[in-house]
Protein backbone atom coordinates (compact mmCIF):
# COMPACT_ATOMS: atom_id res chain seq x y z
CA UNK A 1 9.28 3.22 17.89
CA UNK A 2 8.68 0.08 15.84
CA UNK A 3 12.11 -2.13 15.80
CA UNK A 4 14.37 -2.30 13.03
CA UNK A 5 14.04 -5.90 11.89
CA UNK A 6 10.04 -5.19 11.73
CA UNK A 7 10.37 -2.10 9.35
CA UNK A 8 12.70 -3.61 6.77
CA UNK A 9 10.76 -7.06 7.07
CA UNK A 10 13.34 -9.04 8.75
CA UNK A 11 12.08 -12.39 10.96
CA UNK A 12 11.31 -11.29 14.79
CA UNK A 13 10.84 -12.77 17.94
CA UNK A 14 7.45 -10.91 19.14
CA UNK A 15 7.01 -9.69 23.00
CA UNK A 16 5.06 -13.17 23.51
CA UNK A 17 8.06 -15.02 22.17
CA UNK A 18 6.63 -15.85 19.31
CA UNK A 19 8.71 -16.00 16.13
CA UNK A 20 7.52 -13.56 13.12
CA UNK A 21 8.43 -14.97 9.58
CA UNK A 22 10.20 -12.56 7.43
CA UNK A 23 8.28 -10.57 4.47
CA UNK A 24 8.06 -12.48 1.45
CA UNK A 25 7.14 -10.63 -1.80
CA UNK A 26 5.17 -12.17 -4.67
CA UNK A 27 2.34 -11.07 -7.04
CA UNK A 28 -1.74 -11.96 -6.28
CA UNK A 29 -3.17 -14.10 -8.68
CA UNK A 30 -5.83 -11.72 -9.39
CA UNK A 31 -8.46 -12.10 -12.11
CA UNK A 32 -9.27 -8.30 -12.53
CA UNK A 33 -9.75 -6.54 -15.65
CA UNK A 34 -6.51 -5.09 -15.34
CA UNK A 35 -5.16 -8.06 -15.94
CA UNK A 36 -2.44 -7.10 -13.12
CA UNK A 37 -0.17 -10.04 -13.19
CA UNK A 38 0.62 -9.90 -17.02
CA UNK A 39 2.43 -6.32 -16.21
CA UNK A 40 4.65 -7.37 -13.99
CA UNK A 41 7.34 -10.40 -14.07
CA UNK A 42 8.56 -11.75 -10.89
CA UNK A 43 12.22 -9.88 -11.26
CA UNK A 44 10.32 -6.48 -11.40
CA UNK A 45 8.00 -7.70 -8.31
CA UNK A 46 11.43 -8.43 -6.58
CA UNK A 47 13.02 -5.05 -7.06
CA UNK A 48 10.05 -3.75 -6.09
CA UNK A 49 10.01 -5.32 -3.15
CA UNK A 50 13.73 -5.00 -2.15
CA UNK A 51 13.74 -1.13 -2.96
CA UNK A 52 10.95 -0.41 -0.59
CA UNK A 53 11.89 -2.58 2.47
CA UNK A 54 15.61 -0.63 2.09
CA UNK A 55 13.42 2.74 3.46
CA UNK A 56 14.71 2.94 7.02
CA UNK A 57 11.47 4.18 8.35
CA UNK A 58 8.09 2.87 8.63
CA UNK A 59 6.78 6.85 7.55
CA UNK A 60 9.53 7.04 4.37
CA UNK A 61 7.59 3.62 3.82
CA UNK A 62 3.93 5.17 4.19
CA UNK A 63 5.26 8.40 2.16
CA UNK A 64 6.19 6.47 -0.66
CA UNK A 65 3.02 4.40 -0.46
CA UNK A 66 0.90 8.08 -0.46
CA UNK A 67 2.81 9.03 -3.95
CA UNK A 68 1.78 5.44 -5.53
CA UNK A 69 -2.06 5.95 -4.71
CA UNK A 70 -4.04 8.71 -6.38
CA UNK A 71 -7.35 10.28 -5.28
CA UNK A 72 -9.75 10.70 -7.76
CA UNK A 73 -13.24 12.71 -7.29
CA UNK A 74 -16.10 9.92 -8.60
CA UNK A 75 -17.40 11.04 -12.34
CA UNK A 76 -20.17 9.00 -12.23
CA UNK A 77 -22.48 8.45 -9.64
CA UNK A 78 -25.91 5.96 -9.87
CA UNK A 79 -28.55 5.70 -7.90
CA UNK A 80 -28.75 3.98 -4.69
CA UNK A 81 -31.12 2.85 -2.23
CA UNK A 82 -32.34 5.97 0.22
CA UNK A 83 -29.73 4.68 2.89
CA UNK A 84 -27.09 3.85 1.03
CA UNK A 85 -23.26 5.59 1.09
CA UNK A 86 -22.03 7.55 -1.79
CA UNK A 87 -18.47 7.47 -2.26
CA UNK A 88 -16.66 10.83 -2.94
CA UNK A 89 -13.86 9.66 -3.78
CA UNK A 90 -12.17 6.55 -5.63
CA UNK A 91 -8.66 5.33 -5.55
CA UNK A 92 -6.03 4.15 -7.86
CA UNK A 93 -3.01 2.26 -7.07
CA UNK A 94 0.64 2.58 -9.14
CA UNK A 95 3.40 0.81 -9.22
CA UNK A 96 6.78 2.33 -10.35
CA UNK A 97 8.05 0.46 -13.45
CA UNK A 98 11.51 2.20 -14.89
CA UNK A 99 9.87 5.84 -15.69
CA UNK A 100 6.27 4.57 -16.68
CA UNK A 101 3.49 4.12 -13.92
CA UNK A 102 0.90 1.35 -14.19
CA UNK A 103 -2.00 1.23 -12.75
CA UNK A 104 -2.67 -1.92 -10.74
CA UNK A 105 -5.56 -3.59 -8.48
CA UNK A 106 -5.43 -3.33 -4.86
CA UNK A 107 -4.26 -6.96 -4.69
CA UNK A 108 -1.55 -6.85 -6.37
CA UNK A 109 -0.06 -3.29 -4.97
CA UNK A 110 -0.49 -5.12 -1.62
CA UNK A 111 1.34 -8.23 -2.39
CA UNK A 112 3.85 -6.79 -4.24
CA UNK A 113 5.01 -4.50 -1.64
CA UNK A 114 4.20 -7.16 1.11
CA UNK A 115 1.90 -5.13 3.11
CA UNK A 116 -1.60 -5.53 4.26
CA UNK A 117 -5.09 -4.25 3.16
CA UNK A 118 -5.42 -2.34 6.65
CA UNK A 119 -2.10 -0.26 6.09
CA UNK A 120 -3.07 0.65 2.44
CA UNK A 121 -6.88 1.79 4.08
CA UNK A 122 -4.99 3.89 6.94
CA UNK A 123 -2.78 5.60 4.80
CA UNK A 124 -6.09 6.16 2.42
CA UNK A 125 -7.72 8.08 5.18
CA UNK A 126 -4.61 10.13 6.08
CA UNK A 127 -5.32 11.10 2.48
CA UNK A 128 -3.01 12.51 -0.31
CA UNK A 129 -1.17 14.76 2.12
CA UNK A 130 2.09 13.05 3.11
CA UNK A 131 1.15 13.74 6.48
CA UNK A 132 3.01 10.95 8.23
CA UNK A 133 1.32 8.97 11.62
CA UNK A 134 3.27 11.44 13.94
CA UNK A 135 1.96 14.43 12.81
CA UNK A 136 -1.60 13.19 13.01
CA UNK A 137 -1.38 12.56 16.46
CA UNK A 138 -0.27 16.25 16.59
CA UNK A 139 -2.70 17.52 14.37
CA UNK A 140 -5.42 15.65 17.13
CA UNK A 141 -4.07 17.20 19.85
C-alpha cells in the first residue's frame, strides 16, 4: 500500500530518511508539431494538476490516465530493415479541457499531470482495459 502523502504528491520522508520534494506541475517546453504548449495556459495546467492529485488512489489515478490515452491500430506501415520491429499499435495522449479533448505530445501529458515516462509506458502495456495493477497480479497468478 503506497502512503498517502506519496499518492496525492505531498513531500515525504523516504525509508532511507531521505526527504522527497512535493509534485510540482508545469508544462514541457516541447517543440512538437502539435505545438502543445500554445493549448494550454498555466491556470488550465494547474487545475489539471490539482484535480488529478485529489484521486485518493494511485489505481483511480492510473484509471483516469487509461481514459486520456487512446490505442490506435498503425494505418501506415513502411518498410524496414529485415530485423527491425513493427509497431501494431500507436498511442495518443488527451488532456481534458472543459468538454473538448486535445490531443497532446507525450511530454507535455507527463508534465502536466506530474508523472513520469515509466508510469505512462506501464499503464500502456496494461493496455486500454482499466485493468488496475492488482488485478494483474491476479490475472498472473
Amino acid at each position: 500500500m503506497l502512503p498517502k502523502c506519496k499518492v496525492k504528491g505531498h513531500e515525504q520522508i523516504n525509508y532511507r530518511q531521505k526527504i522527497i520534494p512535493a509534485k510540482s506541475w508545469g508544462i514541457a517546453s516541447c517543440r512538437c508539431p502539435l505545438k502543445c504548449g500554445r493549448k494550454i495556459s498555466e491556470n488550465i495546467s494547474k487545475n489539471i494538476f490539482d484535480k488529478f492529485y485529489e484521486i485518493n488512489t494511485k489505481n483511480e489515478q492510473d484509471i483516469y490516465l487509461q481514459g486520456l490515452i487512446e490505442v490506435k491500430n498503425v494505418s501506415q506501415r513502411r518498410k524496414r530493415q529485415q530485423d527491425g520491429k513493427n509497431r501494431s499499435q500507436s498511442y495518443w495522449h488527451f488532456l481534458n479541457i472543459g468538454s473538448k479533448k486535445f490531443k497532446m505530445c507525450l511530454n507535455t501529458f507527463c508534465s502536466v499531470h506530474a508523472i513520469t515516462v515509466d508510469r505512462v509506458r506501464r499503464i500502456k502495456k496494461i493496455g486500454g482495459r482499466n485493468i488496475t495493477k492488482k488485478k494483474v497480479r491476479l490475472l498472473r497468478q
